[in-house]
N, C-alpha and C. Protein backbone atom coordinates (compact mmCIF):
# COMPACT_ATOMS: atom_id res chain seq x y z
N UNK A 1 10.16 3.48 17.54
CA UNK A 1 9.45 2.34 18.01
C UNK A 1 9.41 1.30 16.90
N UNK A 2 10.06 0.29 17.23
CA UNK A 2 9.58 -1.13 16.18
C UNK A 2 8.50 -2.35 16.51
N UNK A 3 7.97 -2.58 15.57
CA UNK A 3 6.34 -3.23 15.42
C UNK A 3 7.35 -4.75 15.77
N UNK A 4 6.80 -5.57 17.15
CA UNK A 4 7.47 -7.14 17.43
C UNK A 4 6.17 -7.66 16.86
N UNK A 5 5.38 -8.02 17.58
CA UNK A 5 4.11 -8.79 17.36
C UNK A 5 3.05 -7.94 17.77
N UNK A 6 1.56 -8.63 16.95
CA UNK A 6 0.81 -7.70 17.69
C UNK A 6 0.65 -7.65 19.06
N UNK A 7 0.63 -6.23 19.37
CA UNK A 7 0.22 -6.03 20.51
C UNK A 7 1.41 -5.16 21.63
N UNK A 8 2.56 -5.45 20.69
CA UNK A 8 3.90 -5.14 21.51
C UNK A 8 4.82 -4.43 20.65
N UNK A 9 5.34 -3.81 21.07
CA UNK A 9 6.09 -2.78 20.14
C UNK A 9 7.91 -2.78 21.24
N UNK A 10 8.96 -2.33 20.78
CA UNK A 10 10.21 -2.04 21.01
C UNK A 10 10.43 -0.56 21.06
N UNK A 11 10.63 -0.06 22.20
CA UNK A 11 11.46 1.09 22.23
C UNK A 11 12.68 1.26 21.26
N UNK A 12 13.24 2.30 20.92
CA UNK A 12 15.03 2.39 20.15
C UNK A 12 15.42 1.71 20.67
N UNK A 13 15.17 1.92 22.74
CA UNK A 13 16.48 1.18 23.79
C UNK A 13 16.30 -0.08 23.53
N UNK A 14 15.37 -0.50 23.16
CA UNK A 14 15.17 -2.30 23.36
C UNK A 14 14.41 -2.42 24.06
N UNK A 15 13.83 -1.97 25.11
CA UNK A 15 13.01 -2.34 25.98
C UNK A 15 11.58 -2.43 25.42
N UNK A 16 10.74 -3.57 25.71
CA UNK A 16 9.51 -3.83 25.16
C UNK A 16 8.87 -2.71 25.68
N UNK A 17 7.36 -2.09 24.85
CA UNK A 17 6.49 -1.48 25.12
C UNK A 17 5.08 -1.75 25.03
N UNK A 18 4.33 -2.05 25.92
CA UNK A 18 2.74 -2.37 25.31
C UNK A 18 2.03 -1.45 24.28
N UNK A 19 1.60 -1.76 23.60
CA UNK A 19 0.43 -1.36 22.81
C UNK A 19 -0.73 -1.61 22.63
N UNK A 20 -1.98 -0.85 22.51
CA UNK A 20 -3.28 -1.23 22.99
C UNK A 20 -3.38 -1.59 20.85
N UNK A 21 -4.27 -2.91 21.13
CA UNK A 21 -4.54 -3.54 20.01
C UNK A 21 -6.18 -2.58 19.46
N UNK A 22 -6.20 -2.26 18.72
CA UNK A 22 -7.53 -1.77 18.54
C UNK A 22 -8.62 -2.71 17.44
N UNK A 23 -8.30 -4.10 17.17
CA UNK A 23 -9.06 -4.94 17.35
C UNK A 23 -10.09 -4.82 15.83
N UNK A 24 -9.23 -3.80 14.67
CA UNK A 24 -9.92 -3.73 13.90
C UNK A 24 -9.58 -4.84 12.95
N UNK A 25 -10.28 -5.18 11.83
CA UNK A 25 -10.53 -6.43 11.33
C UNK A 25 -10.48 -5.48 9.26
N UNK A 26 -8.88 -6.22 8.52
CA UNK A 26 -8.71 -5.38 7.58
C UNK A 26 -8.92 -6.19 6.68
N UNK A 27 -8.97 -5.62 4.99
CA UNK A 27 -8.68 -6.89 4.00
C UNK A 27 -7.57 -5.95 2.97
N UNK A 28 -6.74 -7.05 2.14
CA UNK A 28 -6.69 -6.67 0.85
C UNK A 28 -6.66 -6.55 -0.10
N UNK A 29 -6.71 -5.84 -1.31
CA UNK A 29 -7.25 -5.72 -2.62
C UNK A 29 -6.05 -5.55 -3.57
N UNK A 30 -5.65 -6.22 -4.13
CA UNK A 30 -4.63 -6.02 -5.42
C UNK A 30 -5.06 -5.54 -6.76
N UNK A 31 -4.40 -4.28 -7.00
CA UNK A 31 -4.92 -3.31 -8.24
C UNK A 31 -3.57 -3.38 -8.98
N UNK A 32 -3.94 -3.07 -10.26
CA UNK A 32 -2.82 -2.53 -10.88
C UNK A 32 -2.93 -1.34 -11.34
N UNK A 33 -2.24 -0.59 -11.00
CA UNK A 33 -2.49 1.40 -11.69
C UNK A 33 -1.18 1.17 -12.92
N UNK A 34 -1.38 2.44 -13.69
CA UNK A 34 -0.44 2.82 -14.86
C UNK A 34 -0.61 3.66 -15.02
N UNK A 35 0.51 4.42 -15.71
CA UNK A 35 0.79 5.75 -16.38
C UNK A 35 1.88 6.07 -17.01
N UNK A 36 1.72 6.60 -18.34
CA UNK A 36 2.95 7.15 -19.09
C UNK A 36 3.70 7.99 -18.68
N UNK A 37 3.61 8.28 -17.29
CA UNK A 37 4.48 9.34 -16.59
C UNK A 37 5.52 9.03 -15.80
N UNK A 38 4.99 7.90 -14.76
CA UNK A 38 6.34 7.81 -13.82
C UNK A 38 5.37 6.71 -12.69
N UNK A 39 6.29 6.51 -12.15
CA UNK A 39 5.70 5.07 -11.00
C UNK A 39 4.71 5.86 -10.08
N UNK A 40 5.27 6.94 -9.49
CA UNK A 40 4.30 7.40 -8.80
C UNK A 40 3.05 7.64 -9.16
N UNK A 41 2.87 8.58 -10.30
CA UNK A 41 1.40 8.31 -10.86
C UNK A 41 0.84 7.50 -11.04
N UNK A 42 1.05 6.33 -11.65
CA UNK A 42 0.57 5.12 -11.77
C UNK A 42 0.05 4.37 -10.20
N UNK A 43 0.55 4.86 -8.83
CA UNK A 43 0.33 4.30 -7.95
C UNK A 43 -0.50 5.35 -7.31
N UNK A 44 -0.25 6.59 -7.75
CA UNK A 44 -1.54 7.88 -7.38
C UNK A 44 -2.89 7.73 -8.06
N UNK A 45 -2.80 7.23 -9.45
CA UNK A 45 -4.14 6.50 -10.47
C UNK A 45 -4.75 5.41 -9.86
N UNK A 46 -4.04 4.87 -9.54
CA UNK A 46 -4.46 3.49 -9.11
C UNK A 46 -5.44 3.74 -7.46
N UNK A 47 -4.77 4.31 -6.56
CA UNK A 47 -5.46 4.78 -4.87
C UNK A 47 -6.49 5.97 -5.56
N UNK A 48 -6.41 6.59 -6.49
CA UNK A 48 -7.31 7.75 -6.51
C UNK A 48 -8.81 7.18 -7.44
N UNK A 49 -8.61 6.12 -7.95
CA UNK A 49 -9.72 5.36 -8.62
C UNK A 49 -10.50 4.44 -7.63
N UNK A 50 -9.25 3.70 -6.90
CA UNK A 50 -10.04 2.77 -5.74
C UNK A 50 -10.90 3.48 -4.85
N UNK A 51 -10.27 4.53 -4.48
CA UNK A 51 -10.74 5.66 -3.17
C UNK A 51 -12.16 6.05 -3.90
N UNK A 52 -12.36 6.08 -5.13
CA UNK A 52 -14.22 6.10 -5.75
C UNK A 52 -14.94 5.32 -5.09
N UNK A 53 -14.90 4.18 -4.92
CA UNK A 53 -15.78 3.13 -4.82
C UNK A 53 -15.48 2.27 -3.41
N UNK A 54 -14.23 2.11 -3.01
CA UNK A 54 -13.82 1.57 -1.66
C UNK A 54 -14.48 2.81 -0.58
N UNK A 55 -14.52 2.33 0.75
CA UNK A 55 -13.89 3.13 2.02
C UNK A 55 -13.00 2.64 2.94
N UNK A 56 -12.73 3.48 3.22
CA UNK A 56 -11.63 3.04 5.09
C UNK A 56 -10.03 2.77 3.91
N UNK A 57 -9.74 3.04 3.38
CA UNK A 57 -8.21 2.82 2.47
C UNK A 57 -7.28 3.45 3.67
N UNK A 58 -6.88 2.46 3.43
CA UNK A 58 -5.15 3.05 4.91
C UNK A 58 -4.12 2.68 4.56
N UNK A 59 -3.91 1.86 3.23
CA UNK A 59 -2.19 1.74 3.41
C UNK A 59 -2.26 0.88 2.17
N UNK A 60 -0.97 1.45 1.50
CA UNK A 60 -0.77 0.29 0.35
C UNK A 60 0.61 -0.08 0.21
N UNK A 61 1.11 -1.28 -0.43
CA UNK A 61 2.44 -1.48 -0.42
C UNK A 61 1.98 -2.03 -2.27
N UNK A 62 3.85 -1.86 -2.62
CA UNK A 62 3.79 -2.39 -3.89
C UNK A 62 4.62 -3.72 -3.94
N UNK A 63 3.81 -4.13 -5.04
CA UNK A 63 4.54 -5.62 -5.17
C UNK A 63 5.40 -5.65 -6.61
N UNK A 64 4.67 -5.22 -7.28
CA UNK A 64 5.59 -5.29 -9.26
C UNK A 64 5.56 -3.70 -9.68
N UNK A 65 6.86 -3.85 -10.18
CA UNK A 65 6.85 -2.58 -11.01
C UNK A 65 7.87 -3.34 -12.43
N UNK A 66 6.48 -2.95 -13.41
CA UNK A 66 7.01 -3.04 -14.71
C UNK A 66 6.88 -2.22 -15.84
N UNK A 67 6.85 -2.45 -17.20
CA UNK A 67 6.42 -1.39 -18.31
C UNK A 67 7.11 -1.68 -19.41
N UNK A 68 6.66 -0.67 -20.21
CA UNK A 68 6.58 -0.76 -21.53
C UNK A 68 8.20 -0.36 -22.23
N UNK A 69 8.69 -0.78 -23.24
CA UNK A 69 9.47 0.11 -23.69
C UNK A 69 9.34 -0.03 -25.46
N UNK A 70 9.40 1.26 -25.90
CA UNK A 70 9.18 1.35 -27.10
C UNK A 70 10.56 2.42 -27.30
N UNK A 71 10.72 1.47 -28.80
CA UNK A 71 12.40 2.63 -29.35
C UNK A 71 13.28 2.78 -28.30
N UNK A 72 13.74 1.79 -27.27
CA UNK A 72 14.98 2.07 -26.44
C UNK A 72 14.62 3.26 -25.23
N UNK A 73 12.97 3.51 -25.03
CA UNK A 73 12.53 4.37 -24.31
C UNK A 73 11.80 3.90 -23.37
N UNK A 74 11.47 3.92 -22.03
CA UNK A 74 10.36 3.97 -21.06
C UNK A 74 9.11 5.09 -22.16
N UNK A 75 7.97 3.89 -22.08
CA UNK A 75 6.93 4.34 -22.83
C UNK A 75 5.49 3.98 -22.15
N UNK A 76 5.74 3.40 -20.74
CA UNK A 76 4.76 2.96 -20.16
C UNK A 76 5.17 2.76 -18.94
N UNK A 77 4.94 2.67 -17.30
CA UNK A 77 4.78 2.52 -15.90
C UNK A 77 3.90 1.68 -15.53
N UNK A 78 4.32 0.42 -15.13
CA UNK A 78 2.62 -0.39 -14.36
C UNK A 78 3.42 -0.90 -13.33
N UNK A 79 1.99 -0.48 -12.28
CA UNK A 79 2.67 -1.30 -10.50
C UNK A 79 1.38 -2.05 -10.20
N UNK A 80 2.00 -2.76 -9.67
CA UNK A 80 1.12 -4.12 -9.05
C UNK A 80 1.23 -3.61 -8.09
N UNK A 81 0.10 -3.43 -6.91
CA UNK A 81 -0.07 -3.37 -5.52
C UNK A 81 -1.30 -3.59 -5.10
N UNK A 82 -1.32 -3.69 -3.28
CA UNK A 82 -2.59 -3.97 -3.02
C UNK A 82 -2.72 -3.08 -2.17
N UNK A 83 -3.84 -2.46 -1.88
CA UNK A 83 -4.14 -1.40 -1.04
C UNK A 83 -5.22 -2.43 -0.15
N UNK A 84 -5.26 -1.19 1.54
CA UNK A 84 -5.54 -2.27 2.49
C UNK A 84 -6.35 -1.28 2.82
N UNK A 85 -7.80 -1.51 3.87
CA UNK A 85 -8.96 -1.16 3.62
C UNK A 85 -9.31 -2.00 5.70
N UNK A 86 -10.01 -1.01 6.27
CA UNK A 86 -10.41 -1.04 7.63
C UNK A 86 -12.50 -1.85 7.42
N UNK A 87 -12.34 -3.37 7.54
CA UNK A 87 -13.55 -3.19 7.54
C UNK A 87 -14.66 -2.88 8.28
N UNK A 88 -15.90 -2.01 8.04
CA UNK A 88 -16.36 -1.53 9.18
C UNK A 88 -17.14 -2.53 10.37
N UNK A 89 -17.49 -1.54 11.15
CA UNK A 89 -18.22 -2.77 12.27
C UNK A 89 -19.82 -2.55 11.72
């Protein structure tokens, strides 16, 4: 199924499909996580710190991935992303 607009979705065949809108109302928050390990951690640090203090977290996308290099080495991981958040009623 592919996402057209809200409210309507595409079968594989092409043929449009309705979808019931559920009318929830989201925001989002741009963090930056890091870690001397690898991108993923840095983006597991980053949702596992927000997830303290946020609720409703549903989805994050990344925007930057950069870092450190020391001596011809990866010596640092940082991602820019924003994680997206259901606000309540």
């Amino acid at each position: 199924m592919l996402r057209l607009e809200r409210g309507r979705t595409e079968e594989r065949n092409g043929n449009p499909k309705e979808e019931t809108v559920s009318g929830h109302v989201y925001k989002k928050v741009e963090l930056i996580g890091s870690s001397p390990n690898s991108i993923t951690d840095a983006i597991e640090a980053a949702v596992s710190r927000a997830s303290q203090t946020m609720r409703n977290l549903d989805w994050f996308e990344v925007d930057q991935v950069r870092g450190q290099i020391v001596n011809g080495k990866v010596a640092h991981y940082q991602v820019v992303m924003k994680v997206g958040f259901r606000i309540e009623d």
